[in-house]
C-alpha atoms as a PDB file:
ATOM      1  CA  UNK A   1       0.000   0.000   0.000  1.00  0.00           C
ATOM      2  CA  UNK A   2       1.145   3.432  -0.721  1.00  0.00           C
ATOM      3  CA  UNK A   3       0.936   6.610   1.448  1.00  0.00           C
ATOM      4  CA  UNK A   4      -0.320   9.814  -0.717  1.00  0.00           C
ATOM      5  CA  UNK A   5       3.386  11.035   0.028  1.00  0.00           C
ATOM      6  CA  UNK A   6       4.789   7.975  -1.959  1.00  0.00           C
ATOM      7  CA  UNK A   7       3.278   9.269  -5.097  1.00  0.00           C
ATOM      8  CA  UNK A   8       6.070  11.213  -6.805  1.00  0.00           C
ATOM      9  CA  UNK A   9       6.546  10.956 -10.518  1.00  0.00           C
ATOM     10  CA  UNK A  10       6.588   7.523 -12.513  1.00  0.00           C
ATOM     11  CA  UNK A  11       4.628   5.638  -9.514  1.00  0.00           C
ATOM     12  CA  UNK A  12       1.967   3.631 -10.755  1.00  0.00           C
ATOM     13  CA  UNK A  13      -0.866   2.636  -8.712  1.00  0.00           C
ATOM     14  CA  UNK A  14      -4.744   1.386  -9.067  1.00  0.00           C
ATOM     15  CA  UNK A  15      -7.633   3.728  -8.953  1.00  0.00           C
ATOM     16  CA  UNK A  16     -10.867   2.722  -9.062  1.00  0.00           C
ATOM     17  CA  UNK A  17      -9.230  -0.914 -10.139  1.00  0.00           C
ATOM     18  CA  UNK A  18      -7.372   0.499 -13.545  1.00  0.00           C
ATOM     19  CA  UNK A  19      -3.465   1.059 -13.254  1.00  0.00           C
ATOM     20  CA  UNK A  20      -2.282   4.896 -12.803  1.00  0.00           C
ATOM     21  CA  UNK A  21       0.993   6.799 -13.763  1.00  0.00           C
ATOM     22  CA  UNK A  22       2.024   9.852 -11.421  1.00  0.00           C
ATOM     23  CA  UNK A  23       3.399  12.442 -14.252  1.00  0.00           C
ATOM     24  CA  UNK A  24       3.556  15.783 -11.836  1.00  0.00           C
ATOM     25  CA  UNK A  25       3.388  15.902  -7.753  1.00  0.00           C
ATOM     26  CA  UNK A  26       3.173  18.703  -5.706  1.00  0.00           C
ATOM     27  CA  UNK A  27       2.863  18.655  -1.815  1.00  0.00           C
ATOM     28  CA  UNK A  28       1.021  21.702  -0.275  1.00  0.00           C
ATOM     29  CA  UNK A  29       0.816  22.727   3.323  1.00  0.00           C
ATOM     30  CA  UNK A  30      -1.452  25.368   4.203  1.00  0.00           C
ATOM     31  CA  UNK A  31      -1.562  27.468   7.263  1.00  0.00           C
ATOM     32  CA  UNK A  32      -4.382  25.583   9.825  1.00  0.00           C
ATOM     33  CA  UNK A  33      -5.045  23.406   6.832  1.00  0.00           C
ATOM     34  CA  UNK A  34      -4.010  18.907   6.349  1.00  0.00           C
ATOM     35  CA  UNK A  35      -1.322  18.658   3.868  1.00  0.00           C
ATOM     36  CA  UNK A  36      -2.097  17.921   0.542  1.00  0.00           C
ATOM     37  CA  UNK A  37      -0.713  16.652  -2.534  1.00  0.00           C
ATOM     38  CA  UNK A  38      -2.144  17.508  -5.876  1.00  0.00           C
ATOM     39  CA  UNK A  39      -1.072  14.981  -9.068  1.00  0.00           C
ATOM     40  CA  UNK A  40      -1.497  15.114 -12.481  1.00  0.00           C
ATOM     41  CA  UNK A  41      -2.388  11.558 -13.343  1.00  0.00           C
ATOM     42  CA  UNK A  42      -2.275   9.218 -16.668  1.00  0.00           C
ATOM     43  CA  UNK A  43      -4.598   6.184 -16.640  1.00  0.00           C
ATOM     44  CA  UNK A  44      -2.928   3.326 -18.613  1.00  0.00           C
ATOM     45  CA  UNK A  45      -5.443   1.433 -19.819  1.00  0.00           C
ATOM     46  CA  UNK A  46      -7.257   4.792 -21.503  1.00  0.00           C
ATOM     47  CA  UNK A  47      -4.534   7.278 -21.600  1.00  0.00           C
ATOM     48  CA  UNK A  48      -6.640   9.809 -20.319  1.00  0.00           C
ATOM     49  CA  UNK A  49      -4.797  12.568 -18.250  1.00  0.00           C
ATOM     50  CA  UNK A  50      -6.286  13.942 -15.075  1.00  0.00           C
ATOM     51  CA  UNK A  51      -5.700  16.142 -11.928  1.00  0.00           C
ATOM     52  CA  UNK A  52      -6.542  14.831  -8.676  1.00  0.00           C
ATOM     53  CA  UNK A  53      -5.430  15.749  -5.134  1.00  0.00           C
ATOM     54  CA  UNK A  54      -4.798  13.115  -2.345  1.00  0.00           C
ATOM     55  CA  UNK A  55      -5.177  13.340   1.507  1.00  0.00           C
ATOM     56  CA  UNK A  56      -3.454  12.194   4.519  1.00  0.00           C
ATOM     57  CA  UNK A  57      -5.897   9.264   5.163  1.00  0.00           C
ATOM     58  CA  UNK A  58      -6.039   8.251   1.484  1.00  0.00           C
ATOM     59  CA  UNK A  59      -4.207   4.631   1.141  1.00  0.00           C
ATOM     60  CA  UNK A  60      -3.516   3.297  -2.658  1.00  0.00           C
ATOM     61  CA  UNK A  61      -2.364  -0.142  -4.328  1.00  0.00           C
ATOM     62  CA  UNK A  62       0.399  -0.494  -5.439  1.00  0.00           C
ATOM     63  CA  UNK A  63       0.461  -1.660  -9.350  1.00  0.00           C
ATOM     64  CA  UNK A  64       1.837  -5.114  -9.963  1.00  0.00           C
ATOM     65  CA  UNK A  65       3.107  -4.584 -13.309  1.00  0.00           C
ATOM     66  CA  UNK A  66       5.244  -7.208 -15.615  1.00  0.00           C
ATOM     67  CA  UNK A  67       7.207  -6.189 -18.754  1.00  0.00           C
ATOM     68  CA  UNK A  68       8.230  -8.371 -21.492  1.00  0.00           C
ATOM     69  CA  UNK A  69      10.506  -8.446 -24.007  1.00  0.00           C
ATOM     70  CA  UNK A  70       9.275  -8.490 -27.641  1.00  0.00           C
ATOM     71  CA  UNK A  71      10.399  -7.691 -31.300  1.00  0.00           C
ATOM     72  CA  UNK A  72       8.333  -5.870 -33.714  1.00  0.00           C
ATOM     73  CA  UNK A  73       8.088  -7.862 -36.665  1.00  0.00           C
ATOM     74  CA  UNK A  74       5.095  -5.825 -39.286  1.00  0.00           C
ATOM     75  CA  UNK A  75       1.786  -3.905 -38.910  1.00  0.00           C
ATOM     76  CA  UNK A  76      -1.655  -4.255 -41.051  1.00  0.00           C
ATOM     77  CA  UNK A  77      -4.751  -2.505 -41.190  1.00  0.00           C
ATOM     78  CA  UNK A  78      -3.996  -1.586 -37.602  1.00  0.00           C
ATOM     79  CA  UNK A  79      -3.031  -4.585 -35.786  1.00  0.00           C
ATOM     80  CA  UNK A  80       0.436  -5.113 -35.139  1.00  0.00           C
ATOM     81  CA  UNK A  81       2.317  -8.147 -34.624  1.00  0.00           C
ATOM     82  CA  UNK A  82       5.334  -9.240 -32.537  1.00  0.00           C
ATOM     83  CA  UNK A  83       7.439 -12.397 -31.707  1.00  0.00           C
ATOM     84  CA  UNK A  84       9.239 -13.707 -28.365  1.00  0.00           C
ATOM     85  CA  UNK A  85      13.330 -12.522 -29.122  1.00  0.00           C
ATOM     86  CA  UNK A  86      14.499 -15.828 -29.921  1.00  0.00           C
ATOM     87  CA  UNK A  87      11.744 -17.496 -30.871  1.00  0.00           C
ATOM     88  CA  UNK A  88      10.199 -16.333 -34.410  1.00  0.00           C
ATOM     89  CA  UNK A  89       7.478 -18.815 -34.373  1.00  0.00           C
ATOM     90  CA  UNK A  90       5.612 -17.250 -31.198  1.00  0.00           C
ATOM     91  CA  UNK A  91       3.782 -14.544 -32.954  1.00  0.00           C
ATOM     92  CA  UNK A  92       1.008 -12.400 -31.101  1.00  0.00           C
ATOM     93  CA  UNK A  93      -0.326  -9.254 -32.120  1.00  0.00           C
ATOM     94  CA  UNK A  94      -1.441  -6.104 -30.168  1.00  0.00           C
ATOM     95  CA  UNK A  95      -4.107  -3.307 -31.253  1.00  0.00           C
ATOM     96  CA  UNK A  96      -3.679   0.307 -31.871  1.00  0.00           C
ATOM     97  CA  UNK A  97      -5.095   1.243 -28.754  1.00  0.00           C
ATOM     98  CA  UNK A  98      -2.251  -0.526 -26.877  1.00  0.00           C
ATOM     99  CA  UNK A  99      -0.028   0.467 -29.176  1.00  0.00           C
ATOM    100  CA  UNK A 100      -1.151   4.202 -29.686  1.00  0.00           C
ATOM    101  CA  UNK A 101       0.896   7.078 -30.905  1.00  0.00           C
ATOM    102  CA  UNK A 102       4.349   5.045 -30.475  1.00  0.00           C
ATOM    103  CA  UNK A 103       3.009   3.020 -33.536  1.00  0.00           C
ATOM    104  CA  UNK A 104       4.781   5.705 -36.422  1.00  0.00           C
ATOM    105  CA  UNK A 105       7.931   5.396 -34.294  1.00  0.00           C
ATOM    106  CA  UNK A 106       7.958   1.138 -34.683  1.00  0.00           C
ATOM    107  CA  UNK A 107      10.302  -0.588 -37.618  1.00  0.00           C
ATOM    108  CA  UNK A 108      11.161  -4.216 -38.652  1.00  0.00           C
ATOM    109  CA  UNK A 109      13.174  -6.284 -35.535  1.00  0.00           C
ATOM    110  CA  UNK A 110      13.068  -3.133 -33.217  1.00  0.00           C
ATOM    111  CA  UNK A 111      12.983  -4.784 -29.825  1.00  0.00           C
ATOM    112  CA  UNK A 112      10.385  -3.396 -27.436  1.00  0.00           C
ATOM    113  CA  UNK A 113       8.755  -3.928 -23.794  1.00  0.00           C
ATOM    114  CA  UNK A 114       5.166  -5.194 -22.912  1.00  0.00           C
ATOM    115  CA  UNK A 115       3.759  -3.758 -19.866  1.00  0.00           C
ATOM    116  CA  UNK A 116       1.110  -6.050 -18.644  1.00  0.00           C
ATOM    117  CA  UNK A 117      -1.395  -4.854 -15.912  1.00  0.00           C
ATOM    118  CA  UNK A 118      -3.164  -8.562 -14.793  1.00  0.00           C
ATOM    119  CA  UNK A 119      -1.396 -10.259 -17.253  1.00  0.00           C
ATOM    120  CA  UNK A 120      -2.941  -8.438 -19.836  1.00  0.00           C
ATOM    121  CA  UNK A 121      -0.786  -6.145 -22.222  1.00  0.00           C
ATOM    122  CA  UNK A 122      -1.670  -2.005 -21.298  1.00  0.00           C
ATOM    123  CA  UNK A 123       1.415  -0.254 -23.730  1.00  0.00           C
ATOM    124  CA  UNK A 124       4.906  -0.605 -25.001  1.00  0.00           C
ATOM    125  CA  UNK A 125       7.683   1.135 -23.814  1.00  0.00           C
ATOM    126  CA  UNK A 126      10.583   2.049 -26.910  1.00  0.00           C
ATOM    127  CA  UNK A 127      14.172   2.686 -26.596  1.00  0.00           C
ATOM    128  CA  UNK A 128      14.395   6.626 -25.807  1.00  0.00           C
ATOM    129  CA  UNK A 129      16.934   6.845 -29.072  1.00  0.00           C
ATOM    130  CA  UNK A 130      16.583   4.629 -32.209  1.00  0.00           C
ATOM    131  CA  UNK A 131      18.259   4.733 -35.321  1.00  0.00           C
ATOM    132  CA  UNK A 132      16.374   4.784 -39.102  1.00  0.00           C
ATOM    133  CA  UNK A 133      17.962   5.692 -42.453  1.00  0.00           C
ATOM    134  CA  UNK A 134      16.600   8.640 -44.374  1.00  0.00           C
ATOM    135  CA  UNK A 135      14.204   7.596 -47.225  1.00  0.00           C
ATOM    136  CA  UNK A 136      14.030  10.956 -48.830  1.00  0.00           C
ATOM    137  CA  UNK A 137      15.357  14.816 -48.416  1.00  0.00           C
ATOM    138  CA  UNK A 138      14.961  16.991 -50.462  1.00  0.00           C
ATOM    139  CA  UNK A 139      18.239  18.869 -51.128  1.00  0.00           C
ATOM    140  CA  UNK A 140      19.398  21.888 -48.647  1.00  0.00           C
ATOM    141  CA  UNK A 141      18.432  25.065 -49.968  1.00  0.00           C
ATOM    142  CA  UNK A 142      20.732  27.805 -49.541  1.00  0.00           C
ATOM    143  CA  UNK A 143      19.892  31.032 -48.373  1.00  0.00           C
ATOM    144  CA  UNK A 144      20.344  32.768 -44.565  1.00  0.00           C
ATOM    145  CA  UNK A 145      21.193  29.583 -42.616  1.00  0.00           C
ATOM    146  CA  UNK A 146      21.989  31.463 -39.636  1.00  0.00           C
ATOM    147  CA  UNK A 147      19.708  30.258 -37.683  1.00  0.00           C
ATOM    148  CA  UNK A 148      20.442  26.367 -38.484  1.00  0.00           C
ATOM    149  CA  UNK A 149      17.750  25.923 -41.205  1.00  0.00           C
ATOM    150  CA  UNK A 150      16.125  22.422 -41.778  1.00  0.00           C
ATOM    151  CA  UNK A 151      14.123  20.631 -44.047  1.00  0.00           C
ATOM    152  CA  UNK A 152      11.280  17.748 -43.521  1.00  0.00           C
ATOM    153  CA  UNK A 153      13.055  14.410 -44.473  1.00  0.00           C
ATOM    154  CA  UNK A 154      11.021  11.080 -44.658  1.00  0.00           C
ATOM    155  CA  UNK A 155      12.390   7.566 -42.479  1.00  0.00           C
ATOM    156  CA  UNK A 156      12.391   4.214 -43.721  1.00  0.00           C
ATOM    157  CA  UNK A 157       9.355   3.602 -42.121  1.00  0.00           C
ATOM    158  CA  UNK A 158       7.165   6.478 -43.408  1.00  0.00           C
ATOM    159  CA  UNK A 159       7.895   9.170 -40.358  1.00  0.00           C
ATOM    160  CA  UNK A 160       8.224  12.659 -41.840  1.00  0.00           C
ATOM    161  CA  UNK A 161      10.393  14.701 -39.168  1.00  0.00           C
ATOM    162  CA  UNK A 162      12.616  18.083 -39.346  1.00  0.00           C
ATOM    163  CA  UNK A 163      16.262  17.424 -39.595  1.00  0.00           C
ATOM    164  CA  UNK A 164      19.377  19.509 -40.560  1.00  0.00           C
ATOM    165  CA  UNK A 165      20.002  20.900 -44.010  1.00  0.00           C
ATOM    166  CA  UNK A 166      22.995  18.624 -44.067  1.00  0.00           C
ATOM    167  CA  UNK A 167      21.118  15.306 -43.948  1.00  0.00           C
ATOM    168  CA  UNK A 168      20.771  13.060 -47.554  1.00  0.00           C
ATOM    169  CA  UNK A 169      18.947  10.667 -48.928  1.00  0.00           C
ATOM    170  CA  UNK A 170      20.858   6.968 -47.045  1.00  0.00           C
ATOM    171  CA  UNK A 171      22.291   8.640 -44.033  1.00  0.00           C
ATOM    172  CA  UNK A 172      21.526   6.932 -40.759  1.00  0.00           C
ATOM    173  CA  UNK A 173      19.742   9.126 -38.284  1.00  0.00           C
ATOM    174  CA  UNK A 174      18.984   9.001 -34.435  1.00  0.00           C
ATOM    175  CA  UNK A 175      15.841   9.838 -33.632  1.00  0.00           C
ATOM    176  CA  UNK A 176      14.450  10.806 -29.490  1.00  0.00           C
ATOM    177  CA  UNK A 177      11.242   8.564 -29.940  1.00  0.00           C
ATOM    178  CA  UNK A 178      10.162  10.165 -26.352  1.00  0.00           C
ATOM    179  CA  UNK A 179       9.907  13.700 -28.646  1.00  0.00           C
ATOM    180  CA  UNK A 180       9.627  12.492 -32.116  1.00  0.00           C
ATOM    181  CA  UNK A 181      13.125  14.875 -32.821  1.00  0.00           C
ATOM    182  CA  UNK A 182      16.091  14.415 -34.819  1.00  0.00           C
ATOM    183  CA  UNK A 183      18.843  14.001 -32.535  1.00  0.00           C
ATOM    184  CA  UNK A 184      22.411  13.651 -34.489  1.00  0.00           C
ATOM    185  CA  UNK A 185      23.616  12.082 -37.825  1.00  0.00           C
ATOM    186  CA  UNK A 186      25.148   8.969 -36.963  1.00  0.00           C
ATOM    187  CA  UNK A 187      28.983   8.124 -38.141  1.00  0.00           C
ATOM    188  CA  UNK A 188      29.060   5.756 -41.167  1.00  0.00           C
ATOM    189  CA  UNK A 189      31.485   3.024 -40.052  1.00  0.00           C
END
């Protein structure tokens, strides 16, 4: 069980029997006043994001939750499928709304992590960096470049981002999957 002081950021807990990220905490003490702490909250199942504020006698469960490895393998008409590392003949597939917006970041044999809530999967978790090669990019165009100038490239996976003017057509990029920005060029070896 946790204490409403034990709820600082990346905690998860159950409300009302659905798992529950802490994103922002903020204890308050006011003059002749309990202490209170006010949290911006993510449900996991639904993504929804929500403010509540706990009180000194309010007592929460912890969140029992299991990651596993997996490795993306292709997606179709919004399902997306995935194997055991190791074993290639263990396929299962997950839905978009597991998935959700990390779905334009995913590529061919990029190893991710299940969370499962109840042994049932509740979202993936990418590496924070990840490295595609550029598709397209349109050539640099010159002019006042003063200010770093960049151009939107397309990833071998379909992502349209911003990168430097510098960046061509077969260059390897790494990409912060966290912010969906272009990161740095990476050395050809």
């Amino acid at each position: 069980m946790l204490s409403y002081r034990e709820l600082k950021p990346g905690t998860i807990f159950v409300m009302d029997g659905e798992p529950c990220e802490v994103l922002e905490y903020n204890f308050l003490r006011k003059q002749q006043r309990k202490p209170v702490v006010q949290t911006k909250i993510k449900n996991l199942l639904s993504g929804k994001i929500t403010e509540k504020s706990f009180r000194q006698q309010d007592v929460l469960e912890e969140a029992e939750i299991t990651r596993k490895e997996a490795v993306f393998i292709y997606s179709r008409q919004q399902e997306f499928w995935f194997h055991e590392p190791g074993n290639p003949k263990n396929r299962f597939l997950l839905s978009e709304n597991i998935i959700g917006n990390k779905a334009k970041f995913l590529k061919t044999n990029v190893s991710v992590i299940i969370n499962n809530f109840k042994d049932k999967p509740i979202n993936i978790s990418l590496p924070i960096k990840m490295d595609y090669i550029v598709k397209e990019a349109p050539p640099g165009e010159r002019g006042n470049t003063a200010q770093g100038g960049t151009k939107t490239i397309t990833l071998e996976n379909g992502l349209e981002i911003q990168a430097p003017l510098f960046i061509n057509p077969g260059d390897t990029i790494r990409l912060n999957t966290q912010t969906g920005q272009y990161t740095e060029r990476v050395e050809k070896k």
